[in-house]
N, C-alpha and C. Protein backbone atom coordinates (compact mmCIF):
# COMPACT_ATOMS: atom_id res chain seq x y z
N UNK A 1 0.84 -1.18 0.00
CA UNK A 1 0.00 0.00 0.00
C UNK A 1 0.89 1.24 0.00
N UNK A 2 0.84 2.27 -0.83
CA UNK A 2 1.18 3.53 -0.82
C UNK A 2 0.63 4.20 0.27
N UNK A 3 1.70 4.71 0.46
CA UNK A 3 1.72 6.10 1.71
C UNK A 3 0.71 7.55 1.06
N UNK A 4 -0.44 7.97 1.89
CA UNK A 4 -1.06 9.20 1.19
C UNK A 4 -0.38 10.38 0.25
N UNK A 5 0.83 10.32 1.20
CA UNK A 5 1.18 11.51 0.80
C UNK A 5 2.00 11.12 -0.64
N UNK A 6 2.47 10.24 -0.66
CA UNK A 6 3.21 9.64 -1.66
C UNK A 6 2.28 9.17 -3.03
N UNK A 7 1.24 8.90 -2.74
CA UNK A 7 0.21 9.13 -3.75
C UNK A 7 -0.76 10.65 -4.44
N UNK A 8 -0.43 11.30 -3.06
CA UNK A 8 -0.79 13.24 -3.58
C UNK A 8 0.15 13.10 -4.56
N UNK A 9 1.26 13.33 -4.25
CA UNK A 9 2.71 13.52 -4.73
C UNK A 9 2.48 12.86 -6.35
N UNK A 10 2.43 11.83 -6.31
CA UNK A 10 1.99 11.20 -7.84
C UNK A 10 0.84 11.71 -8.71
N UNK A 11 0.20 11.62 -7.87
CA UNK A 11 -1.18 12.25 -8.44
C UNK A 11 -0.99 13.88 -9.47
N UNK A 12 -0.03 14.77 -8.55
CA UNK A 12 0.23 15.85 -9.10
C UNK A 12 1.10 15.73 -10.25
N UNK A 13 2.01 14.98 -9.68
CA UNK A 13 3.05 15.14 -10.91
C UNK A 13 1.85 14.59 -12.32
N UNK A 14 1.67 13.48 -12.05
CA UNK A 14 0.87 12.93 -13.12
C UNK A 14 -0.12 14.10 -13.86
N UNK A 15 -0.77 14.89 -13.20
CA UNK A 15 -1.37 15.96 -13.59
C UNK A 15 -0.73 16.94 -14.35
N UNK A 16 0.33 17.41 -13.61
CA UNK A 16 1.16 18.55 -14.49
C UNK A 16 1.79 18.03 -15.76
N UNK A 17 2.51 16.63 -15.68
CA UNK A 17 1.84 16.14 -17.12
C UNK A 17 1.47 16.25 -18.10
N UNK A 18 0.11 15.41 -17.92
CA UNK A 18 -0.82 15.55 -18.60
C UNK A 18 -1.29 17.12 -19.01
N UNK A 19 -1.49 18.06 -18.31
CA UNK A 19 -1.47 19.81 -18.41
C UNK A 19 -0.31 19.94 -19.59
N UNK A 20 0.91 19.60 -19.15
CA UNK A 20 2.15 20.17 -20.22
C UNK A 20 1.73 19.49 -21.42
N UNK A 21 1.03 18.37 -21.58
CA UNK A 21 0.98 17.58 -23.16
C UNK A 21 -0.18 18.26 -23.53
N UNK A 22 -1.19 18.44 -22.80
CA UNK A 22 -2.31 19.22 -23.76
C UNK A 22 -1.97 20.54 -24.15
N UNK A 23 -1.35 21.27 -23.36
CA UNK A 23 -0.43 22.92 -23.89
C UNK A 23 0.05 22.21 -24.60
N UNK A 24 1.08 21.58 -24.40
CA UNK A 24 1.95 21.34 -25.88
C UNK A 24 0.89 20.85 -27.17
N UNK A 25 0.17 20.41 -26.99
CA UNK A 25 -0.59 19.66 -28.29
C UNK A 25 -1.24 21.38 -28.58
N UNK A 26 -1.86 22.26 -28.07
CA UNK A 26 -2.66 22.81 -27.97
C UNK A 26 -1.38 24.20 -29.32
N UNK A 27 -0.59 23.80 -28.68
CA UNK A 27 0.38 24.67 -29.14
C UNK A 27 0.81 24.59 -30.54
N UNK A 28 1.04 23.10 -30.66
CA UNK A 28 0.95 22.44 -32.25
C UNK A 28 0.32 23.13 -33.04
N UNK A 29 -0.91 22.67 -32.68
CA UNK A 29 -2.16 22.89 -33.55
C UNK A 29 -2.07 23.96 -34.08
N UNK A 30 -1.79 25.50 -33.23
CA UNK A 30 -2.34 26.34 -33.24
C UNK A 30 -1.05 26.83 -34.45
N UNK A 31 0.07 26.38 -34.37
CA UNK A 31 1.05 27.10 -35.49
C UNK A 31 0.78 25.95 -36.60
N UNK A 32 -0.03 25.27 -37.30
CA UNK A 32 -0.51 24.34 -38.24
C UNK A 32 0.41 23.24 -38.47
N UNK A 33 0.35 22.96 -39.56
CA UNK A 33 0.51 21.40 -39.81
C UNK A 33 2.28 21.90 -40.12
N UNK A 34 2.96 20.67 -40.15
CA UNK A 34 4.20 20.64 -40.73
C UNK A 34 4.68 21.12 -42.20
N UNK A 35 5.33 22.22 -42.84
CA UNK A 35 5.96 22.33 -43.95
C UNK A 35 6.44 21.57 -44.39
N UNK A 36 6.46 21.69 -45.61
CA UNK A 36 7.70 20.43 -46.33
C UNK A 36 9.05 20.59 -45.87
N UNK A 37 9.63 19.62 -46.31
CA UNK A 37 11.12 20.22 -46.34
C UNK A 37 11.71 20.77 -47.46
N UNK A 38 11.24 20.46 -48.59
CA UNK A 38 11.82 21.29 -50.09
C UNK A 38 10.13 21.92 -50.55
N UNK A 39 10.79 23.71 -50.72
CA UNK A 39 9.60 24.06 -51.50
C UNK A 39 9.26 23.80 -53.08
N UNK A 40 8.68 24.08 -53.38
CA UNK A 40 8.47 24.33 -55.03
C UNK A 40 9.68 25.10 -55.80
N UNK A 41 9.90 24.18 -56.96
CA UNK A 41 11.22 24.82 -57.47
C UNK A 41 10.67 26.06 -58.55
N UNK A 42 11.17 27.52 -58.95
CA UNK A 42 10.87 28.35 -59.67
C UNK A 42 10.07 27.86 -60.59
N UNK A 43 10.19 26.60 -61.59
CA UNK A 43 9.28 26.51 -62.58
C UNK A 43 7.76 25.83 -62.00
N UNK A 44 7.75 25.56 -60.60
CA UNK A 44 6.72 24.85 -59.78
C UNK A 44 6.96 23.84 -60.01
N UNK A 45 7.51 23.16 -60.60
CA UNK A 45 8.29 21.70 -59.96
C UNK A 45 8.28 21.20 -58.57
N UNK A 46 7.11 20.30 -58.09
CA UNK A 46 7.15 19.66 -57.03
C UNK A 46 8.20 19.00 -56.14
N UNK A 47 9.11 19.15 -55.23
CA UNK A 47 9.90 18.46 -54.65
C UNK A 47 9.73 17.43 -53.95
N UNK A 48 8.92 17.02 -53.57
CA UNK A 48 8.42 16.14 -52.87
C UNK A 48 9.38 14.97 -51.72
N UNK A 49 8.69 15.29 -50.62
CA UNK A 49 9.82 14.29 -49.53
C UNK A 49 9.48 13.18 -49.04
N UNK A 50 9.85 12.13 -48.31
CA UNK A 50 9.10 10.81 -48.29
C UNK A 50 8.20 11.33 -46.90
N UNK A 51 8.73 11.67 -46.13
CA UNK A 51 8.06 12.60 -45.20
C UNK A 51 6.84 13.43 -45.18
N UNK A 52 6.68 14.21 -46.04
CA UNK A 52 6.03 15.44 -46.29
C UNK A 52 4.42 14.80 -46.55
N UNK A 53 3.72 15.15 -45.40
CA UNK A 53 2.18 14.68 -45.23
C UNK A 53 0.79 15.76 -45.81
N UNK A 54 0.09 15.38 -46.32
CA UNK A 54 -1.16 16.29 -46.73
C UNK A 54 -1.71 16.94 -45.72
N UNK A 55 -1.38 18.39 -45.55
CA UNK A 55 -2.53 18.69 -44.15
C UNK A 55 -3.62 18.68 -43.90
N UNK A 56 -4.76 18.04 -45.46
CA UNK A 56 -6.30 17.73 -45.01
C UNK A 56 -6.05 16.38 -44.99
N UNK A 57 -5.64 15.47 -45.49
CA UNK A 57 -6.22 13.81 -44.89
C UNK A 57 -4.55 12.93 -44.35
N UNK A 58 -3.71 13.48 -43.91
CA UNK A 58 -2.48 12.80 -43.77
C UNK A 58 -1.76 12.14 -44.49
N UNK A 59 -2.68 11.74 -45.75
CA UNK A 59 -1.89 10.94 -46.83
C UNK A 59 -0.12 11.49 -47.25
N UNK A 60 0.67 10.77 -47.99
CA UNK A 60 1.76 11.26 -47.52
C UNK A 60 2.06 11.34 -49.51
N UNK A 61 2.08 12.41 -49.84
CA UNK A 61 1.83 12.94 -51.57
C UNK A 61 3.14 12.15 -52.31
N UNK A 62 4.46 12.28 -51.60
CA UNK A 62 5.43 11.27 -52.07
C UNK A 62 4.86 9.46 -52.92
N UNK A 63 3.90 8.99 -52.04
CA UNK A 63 3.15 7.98 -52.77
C UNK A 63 2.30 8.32 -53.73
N UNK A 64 2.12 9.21 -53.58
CA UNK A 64 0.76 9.39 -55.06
C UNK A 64 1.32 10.68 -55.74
N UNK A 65 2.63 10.60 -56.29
CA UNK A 65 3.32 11.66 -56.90
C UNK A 65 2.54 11.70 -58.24
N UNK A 66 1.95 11.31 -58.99
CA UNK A 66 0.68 11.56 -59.98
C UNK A 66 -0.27 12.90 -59.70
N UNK A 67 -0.45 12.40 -58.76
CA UNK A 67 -1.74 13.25 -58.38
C UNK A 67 -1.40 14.42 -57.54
N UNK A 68 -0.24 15.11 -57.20
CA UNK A 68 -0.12 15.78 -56.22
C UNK A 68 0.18 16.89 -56.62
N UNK A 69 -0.33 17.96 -55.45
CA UNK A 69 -0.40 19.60 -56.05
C UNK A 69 0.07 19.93 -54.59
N UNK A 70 0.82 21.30 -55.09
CA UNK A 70 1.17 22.03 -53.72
C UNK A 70 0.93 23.17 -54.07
N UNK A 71 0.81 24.17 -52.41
CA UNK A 71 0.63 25.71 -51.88
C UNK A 71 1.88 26.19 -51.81
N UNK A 72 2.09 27.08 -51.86
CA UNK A 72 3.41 27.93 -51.05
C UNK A 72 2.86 29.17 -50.40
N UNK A 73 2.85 29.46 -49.21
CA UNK A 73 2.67 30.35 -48.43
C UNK A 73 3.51 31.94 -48.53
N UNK A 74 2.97 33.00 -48.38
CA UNK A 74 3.63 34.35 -48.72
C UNK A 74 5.23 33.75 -47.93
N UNK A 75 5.34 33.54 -47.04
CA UNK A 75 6.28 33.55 -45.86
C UNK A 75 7.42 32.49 -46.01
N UNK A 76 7.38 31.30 -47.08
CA UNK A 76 8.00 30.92 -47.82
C UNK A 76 7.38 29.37 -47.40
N UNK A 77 6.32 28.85 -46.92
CA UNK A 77 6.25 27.79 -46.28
C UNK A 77 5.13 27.35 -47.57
N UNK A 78 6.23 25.77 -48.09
CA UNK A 78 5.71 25.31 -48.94
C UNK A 78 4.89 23.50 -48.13
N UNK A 79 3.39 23.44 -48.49
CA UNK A 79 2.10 22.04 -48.23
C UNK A 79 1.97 21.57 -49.91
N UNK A 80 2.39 19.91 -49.10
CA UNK A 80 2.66 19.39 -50.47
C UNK A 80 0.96 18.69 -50.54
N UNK A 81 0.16 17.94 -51.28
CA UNK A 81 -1.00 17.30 -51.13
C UNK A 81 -1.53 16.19 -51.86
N UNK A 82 -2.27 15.18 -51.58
CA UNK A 82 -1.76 13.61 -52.23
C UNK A 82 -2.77 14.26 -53.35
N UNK A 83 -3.91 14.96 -53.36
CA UNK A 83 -4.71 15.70 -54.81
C UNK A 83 -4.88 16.98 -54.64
N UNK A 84 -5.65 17.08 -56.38
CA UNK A 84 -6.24 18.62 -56.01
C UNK A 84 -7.54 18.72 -55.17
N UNK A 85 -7.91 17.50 -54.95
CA UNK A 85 -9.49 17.72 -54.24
C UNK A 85 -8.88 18.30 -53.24
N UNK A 86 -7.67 18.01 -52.08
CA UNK A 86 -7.41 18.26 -51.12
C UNK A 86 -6.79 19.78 -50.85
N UNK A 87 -5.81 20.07 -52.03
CA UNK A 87 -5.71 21.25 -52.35
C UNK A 87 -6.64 22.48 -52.38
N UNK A 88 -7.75 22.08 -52.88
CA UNK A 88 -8.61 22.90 -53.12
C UNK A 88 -9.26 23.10 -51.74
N UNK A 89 -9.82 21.80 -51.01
CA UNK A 89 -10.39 22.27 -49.60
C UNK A 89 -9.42 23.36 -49.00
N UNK A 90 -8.62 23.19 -49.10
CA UNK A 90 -7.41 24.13 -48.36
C UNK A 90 -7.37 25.35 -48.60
N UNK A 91 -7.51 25.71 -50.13
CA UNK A 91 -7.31 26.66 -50.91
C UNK A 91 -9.13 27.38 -50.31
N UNK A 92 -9.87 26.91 -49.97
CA UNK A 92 -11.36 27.00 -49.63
C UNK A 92 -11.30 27.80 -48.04
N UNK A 93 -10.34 26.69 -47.33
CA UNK A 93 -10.67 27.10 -46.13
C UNK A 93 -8.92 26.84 -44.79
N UNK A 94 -8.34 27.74 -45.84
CA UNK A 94 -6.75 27.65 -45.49
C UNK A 94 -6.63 27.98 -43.91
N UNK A 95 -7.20 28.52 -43.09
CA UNK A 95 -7.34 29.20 -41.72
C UNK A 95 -7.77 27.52 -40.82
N UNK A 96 -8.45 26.61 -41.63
CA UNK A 96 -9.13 25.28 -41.17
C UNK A 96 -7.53 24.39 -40.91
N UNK A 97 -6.84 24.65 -42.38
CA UNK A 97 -5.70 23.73 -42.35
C UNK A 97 -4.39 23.44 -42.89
N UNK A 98 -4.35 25.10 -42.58
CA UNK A 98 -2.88 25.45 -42.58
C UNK A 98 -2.55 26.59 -41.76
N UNK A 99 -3.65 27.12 -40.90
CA UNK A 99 -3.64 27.89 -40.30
C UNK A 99 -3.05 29.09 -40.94
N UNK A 100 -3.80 29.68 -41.74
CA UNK A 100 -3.42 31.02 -43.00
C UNK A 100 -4.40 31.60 -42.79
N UNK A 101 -4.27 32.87 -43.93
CA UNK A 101 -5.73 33.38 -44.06
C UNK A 101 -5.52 33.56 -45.92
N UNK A 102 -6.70 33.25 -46.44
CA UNK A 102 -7.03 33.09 -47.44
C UNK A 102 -5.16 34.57 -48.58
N UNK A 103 -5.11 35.66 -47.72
CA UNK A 103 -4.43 36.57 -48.56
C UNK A 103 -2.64 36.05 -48.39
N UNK A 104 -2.96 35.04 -47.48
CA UNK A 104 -0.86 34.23 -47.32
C UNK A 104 -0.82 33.57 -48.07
N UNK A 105 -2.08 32.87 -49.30
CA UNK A 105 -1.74 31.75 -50.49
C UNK A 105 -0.89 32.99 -51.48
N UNK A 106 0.20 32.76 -51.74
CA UNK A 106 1.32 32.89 -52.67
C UNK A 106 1.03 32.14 -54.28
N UNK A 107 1.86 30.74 -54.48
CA UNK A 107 1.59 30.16 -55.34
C UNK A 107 0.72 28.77 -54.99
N UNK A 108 0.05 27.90 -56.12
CA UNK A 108 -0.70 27.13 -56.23
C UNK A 108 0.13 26.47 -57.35
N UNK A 109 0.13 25.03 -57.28
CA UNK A 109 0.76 24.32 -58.54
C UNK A 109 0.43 22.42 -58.62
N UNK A 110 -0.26 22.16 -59.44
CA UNK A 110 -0.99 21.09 -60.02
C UNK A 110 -0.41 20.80 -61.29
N UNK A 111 -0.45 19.47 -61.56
CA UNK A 111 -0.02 18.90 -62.51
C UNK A 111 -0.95 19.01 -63.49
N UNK A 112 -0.74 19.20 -64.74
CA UNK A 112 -1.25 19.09 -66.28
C UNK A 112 -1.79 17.55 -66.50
N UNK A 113 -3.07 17.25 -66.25
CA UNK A 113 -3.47 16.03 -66.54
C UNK A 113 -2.53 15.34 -68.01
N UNK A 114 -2.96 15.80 -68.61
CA UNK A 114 -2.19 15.02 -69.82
C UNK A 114 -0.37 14.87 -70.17
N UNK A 115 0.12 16.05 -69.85
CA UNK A 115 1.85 15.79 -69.54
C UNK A 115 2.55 15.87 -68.19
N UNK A 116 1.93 15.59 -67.01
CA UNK A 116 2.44 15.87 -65.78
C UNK A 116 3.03 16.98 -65.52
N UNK A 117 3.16 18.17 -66.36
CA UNK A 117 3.92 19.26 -66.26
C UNK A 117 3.45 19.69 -65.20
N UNK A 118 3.67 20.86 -64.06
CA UNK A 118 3.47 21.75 -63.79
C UNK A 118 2.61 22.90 -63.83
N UNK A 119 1.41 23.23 -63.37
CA UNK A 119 1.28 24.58 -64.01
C UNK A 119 0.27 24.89 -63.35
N UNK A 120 0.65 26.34 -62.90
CA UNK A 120 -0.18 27.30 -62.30
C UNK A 120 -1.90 27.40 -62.20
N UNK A 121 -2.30 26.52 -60.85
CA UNK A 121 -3.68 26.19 -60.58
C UNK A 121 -4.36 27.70 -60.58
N UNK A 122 -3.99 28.63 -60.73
CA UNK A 122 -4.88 29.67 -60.88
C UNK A 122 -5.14 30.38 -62.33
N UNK A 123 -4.46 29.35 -63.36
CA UNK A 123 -4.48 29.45 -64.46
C UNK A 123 -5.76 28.15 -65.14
N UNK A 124 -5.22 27.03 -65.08
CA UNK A 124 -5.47 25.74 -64.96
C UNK A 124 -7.35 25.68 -65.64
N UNK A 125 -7.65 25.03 -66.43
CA UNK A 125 -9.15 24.52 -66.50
C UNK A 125 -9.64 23.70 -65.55
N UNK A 126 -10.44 23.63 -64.70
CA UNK A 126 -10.52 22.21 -64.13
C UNK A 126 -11.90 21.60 -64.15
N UNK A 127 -11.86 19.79 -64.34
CA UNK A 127 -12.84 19.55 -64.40
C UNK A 127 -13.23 18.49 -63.21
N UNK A 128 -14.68 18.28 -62.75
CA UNK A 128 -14.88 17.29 -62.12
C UNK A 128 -15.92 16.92 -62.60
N UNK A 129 -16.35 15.41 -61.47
CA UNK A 129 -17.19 14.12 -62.26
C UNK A 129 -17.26 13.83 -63.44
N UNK A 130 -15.41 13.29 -63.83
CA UNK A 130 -15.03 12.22 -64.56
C UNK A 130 -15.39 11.05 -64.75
N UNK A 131 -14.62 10.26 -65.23
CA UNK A 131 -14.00 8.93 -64.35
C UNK A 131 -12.66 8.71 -63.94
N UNK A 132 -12.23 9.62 -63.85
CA UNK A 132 -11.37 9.47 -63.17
C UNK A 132 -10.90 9.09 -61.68
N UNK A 133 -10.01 8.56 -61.10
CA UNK A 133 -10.07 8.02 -59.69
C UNK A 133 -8.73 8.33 -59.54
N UNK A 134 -8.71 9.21 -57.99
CA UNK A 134 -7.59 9.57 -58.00
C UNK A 134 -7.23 8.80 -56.08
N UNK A 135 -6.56 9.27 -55.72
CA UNK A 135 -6.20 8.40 -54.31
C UNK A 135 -7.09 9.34 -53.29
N UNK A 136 -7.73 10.26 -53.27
CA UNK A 136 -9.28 10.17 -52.54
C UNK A 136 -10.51 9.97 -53.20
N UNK A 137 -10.42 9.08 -54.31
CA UNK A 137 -11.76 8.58 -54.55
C UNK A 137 -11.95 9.71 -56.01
N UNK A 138 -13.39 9.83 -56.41
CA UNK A 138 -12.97 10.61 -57.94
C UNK A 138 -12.59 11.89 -57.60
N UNK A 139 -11.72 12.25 -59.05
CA UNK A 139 -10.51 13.49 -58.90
C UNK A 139 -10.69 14.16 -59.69
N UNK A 140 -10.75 15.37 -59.22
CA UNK A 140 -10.55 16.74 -59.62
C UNK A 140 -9.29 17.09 -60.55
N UNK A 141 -9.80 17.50 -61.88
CA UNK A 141 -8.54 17.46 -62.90
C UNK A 141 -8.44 18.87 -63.39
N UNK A 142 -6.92 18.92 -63.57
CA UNK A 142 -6.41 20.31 -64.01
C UNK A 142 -5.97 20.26 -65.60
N UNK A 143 -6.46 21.17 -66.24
CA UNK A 143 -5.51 20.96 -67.80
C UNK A 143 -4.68 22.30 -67.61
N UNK A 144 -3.95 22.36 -68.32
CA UNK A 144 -3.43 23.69 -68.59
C UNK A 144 -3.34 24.36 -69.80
N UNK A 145 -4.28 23.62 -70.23
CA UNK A 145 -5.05 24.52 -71.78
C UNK A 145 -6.31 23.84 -71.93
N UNK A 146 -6.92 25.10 -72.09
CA UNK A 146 -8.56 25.09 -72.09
C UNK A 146 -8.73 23.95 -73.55
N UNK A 147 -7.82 24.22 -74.43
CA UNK A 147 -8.14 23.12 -75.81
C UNK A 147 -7.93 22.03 -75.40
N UNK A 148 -7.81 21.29 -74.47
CA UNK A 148 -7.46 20.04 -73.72
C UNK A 148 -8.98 19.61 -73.47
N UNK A 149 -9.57 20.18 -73.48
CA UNK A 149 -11.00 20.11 -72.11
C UNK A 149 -11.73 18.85 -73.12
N UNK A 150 -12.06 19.67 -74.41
CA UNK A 150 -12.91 18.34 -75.22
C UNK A 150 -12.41 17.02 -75.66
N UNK A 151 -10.73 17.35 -75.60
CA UNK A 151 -10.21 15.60 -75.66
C UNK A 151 -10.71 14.89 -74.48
N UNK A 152 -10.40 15.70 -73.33
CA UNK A 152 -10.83 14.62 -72.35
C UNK A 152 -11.82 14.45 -72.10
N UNK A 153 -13.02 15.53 -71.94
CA UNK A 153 -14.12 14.93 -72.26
C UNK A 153 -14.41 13.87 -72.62
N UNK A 154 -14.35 13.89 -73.90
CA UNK A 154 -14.24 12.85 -75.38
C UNK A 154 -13.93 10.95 -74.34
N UNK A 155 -13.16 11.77 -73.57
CA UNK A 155 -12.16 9.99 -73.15
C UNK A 155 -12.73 9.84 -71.97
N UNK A 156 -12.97 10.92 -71.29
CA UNK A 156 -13.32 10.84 -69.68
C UNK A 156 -14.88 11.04 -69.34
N UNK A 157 -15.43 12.12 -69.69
CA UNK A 157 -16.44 12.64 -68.96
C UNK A 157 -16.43 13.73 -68.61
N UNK A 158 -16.92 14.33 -67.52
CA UNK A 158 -16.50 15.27 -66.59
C UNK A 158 -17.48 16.26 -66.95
N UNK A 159 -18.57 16.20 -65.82
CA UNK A 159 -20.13 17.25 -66.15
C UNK A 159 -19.96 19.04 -65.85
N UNK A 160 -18.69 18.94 -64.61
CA UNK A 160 -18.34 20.24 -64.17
C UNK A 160 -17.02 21.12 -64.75
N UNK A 161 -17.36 21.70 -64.86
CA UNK A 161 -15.83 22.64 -66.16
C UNK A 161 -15.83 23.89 -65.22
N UNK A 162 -14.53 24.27 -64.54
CA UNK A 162 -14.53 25.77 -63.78
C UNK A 162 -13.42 26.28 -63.76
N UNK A 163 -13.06 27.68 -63.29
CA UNK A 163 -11.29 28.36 -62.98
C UNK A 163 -11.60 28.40 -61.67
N UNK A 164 -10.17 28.26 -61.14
CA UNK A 164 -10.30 28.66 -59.84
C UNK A 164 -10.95 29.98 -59.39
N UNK A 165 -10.79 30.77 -59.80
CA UNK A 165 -11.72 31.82 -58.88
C UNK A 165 -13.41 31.77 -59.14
N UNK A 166 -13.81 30.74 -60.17
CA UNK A 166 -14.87 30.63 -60.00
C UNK A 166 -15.42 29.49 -59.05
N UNK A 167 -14.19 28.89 -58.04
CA UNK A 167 -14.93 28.11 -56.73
C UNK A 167 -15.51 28.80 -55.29
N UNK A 168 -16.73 28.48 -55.33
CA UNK A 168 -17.30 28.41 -54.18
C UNK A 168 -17.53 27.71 -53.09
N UNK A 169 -18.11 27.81 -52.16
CA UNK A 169 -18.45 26.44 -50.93
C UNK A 169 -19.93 25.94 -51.99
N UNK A 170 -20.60 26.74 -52.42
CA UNK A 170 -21.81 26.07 -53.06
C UNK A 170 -21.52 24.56 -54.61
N UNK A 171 -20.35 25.39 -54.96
CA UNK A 171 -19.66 24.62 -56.13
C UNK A 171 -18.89 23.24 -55.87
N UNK A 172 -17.65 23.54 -54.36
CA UNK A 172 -17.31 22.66 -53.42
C UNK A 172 -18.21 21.58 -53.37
N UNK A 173 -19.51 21.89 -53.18
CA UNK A 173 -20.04 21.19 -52.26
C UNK A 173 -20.76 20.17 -53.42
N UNK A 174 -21.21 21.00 -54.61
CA UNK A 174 -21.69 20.06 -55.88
C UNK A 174 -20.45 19.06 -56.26
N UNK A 175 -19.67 19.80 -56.11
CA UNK A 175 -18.84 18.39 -57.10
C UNK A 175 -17.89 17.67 -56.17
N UNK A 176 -17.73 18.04 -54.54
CA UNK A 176 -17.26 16.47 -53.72
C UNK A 176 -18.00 16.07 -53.08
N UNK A 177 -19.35 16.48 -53.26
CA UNK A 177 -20.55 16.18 -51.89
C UNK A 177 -20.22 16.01 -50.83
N UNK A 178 -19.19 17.02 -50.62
CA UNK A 178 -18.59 16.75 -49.03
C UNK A 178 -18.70 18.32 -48.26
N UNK A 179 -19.21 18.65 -47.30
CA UNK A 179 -18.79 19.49 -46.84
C UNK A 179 -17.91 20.42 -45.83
N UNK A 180 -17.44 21.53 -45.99
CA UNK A 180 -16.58 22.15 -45.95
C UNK A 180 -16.52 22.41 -44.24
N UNK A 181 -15.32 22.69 -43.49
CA UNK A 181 -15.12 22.99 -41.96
C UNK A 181 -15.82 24.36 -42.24
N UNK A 182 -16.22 24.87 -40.72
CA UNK A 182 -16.85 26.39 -41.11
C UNK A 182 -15.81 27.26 -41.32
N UNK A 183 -16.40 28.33 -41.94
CA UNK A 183 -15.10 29.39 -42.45
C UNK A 183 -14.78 30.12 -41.79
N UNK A 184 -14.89 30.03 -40.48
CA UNK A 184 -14.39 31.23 -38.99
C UNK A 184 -13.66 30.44 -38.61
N UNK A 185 -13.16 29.11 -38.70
CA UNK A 185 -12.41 28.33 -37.64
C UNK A 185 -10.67 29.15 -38.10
């Protein structure tokens, strides 16, 4: 049997603890998810690290180097992402999960469905409900020329055709039927 006091004694420490890990977790959170370790190279060339995790679903974009698009932050902090679906939530509601505010997105960069190139998602055509299947389920596709759109059509499908600044949470919400964290978080 433990001595009372020798169990206060535990009891506290055990507490302060537990107190220091929730500050610390609390603390995490609050400066966002982990940066990569290599940003985007000048031509937006993805660097990608075996490390470097999606900050909306953890997936780790190094495995699904096909499909992966990254942010770069004003401040130089480059989020790599296993798609553009995930990209885009981000790009939707960056304060949710990267802890930004919509005016710190810098650059955006997605691959060219048809040559893997590179190229500027705020340029980009994009289409959804393909058939396409990307590693969260169907994927959100970028061309980087609008004359691209009816080949793939032609091969793919794809009922929704938009530019990025024409996404909304209402648009979001049509073409992943998923909805969005609230936009104050």
């Amino acid at each position: 049997m433990i001595p009372l006091h020798r169990a206060i004694r535990r009891m506290a420490v055990l507490s302060t603890v537990t107190v220091l890990c929730l500050f610390t977790a609390a603390l995490t959170n609050a400066s966002g998810p982990t940066p990569a370790q290599n940003g985007l190279g000048a031509d937006g060339q993805m660097r990608l690290g075996a490390a470097d995790r999606c900050p909306v679903c953890a997936m780790f974009p190094a495995r699904h180097s096909a499909s992966a698009a990254a942010m770069t932050l004003n401040n130089g902090s480059t989020f790599y992402f296993c798609s553009n679906g995930c990209l885009l939530r981000a790009f939707l509601r960056p304060a949710a999960y990267l802890n930004a505010r919509p005016s710190d997105i810098d650059r955006l960069s997605v691959r060219d469905y048809f040559s893997g190139r590179p190229t500027d998602a705020r340029k980009a055509t994009w289409v959804a409900g393909s058939d396409v299947v990307g590693p969260m389920g169907p994927a959100i596709i970028a061309l980087s020329d609008a004359g691209q759109l009816a080949a793939f059509q032609r091969r793919h499908g794809g009922d929704t055709v938009f530019s990025l600044d024409q996404l909304t949470d209402d648009l979001w919400k049509h073409i992943s039927h998923h909805e969005l964290p609230p936009a104050d978080r």
